[in-house]
Protein backbone atom coordinates (compact mmCIF):
# COMPACT_ATOMS: atom_id res chain seq x y z
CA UNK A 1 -115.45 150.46 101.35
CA UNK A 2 -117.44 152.06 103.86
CA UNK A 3 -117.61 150.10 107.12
CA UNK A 4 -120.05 150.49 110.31
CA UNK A 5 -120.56 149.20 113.39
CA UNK A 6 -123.56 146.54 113.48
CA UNK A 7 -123.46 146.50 109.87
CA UNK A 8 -122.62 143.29 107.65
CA UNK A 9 -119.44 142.56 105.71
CA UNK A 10 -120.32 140.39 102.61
CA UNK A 11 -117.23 139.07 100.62
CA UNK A 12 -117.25 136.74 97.85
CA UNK A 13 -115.43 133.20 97.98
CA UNK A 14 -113.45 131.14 95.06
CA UNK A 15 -112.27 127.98 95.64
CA UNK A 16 -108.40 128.14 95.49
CA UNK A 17 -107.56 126.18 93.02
CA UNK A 18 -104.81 126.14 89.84
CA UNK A 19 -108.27 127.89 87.87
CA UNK A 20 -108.68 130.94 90.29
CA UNK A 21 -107.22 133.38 88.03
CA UNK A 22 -109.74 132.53 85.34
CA UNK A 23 -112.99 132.39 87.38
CA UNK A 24 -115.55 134.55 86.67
CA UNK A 25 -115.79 137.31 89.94
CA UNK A 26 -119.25 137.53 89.16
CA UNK A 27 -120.16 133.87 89.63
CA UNK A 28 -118.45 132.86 93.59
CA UNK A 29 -118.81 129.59 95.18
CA UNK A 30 -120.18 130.99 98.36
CA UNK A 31 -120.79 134.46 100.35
CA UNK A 32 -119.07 134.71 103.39
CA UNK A 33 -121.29 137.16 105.75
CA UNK A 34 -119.82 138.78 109.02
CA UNK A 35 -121.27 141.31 111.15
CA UNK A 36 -118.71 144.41 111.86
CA UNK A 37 -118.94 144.73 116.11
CA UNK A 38 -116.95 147.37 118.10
CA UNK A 39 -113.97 144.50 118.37
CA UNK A 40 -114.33 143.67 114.54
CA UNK A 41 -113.83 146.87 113.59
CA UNK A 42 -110.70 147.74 115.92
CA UNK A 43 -109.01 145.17 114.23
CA UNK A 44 -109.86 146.62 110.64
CA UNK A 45 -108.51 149.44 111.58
CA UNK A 46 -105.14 148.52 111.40
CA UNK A 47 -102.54 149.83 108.74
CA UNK A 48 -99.79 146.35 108.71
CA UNK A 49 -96.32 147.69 107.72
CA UNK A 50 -95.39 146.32 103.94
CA UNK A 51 -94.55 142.97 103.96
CA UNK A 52 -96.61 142.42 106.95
CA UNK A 53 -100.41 141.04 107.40
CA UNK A 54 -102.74 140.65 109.96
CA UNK A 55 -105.19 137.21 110.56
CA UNK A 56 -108.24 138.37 112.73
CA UNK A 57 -110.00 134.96 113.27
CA UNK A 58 -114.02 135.40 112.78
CA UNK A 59 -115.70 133.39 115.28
CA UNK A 60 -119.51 134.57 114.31
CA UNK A 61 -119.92 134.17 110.71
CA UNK A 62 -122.18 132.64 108.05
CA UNK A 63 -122.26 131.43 104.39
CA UNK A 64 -124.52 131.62 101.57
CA UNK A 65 -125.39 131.43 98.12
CA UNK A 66 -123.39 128.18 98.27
CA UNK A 67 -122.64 126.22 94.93
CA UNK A 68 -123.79 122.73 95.05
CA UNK A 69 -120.55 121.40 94.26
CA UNK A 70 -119.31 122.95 97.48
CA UNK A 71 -122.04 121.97 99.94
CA UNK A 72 -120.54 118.45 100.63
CA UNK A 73 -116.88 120.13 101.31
CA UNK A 74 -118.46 122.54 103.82
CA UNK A 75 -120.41 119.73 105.53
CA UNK A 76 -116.96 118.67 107.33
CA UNK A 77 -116.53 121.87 109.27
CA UNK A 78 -114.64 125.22 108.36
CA UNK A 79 -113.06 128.21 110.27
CA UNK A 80 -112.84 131.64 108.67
CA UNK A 81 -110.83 134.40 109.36
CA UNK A 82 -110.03 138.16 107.72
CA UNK A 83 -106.46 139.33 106.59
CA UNK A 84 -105.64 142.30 106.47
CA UNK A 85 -102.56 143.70 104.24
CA UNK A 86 -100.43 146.49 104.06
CA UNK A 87 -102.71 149.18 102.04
CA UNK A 88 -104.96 148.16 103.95
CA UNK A 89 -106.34 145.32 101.86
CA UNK A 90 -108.70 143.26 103.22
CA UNK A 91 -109.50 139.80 102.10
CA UNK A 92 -111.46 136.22 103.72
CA UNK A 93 -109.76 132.87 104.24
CA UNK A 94 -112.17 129.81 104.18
CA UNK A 95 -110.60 126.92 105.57
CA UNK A 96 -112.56 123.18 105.53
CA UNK A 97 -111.60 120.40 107.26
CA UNK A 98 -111.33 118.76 103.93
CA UNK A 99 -108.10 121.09 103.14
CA UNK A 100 -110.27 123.09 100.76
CA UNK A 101 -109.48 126.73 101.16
CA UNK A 102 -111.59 129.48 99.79
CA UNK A 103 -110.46 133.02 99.12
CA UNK A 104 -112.33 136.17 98.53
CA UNK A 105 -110.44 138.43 96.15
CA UNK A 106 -108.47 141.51 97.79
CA UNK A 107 -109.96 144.34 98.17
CA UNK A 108 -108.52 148.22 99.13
CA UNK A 109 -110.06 150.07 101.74
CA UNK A 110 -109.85 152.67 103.74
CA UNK A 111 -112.00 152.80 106.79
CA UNK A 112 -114.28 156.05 107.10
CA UNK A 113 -116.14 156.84 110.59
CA UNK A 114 -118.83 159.62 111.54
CA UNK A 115 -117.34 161.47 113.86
CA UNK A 116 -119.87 164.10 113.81
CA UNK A 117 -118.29 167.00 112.60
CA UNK A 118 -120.97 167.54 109.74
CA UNK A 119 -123.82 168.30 112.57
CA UNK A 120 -121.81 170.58 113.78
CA UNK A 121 -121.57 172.65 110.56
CA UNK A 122 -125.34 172.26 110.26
CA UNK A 123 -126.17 173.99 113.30
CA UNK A 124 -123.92 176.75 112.75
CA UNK A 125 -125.20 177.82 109.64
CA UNK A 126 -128.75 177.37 110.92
């Protein structure tokens, strides 16, 4: 997973629920959408030790392509926030008011940044 600054982070929610394992990842409840700012990303760019995670509380975030079962549980108010695992894996935490959670399923990455070192090369072989 490549991630950029003023670029969106779109990860998939289930309802948590005894049936999560046998959901179809193609077919999520709702989209949880978060744009990546300077602060955002800092945080992602931690490495927890094993046994360890990291909550980074999203304060600007929406949702879409929301099942209509779920609409009426949303209505009551949610928070969201990332975790961030010892890999790193990243995954989303939907919480409603309701005591519904929602959970994205985890996912590896590995943050990559443009540091510029590829202009360089272009200009010296120009």
């Amino acid at each position: 997973m490549e991630l950029q600054e003023n670029t969106p982070l779109n990860l998939p929610l289930f309802k948590l629920d005894d049936n999560l394992a046998e959901r179809d990842m193609a077919q999520p409840d709702l989209t949880l959408e978060v744009i990546l700012d300077a602060n955002l990303l800092a945080n992602l760019c931690q490495n927890p030790a094993p046994e360890q995670s990291v909550s980074i509380p999203l304060e600007g975030y929406q949702i879409s392509n929301i099942e209509q079962q779920v609409a009426e549980v949303l209505s009551q108010g949610h928070q969201a926030q990332l975790l961030l695992n010892h890999g790193p894996v990243l995954s989303a935490v939907l919480s409603c008011e309701s005591q519904a959670m929602f959970v994205s399923p985890p996912m590896e990455m590995m943050p990559t940044f443009d540091l510029g070192l590829d202009d360089e090369d272009d200009e010296e072989g120009a």
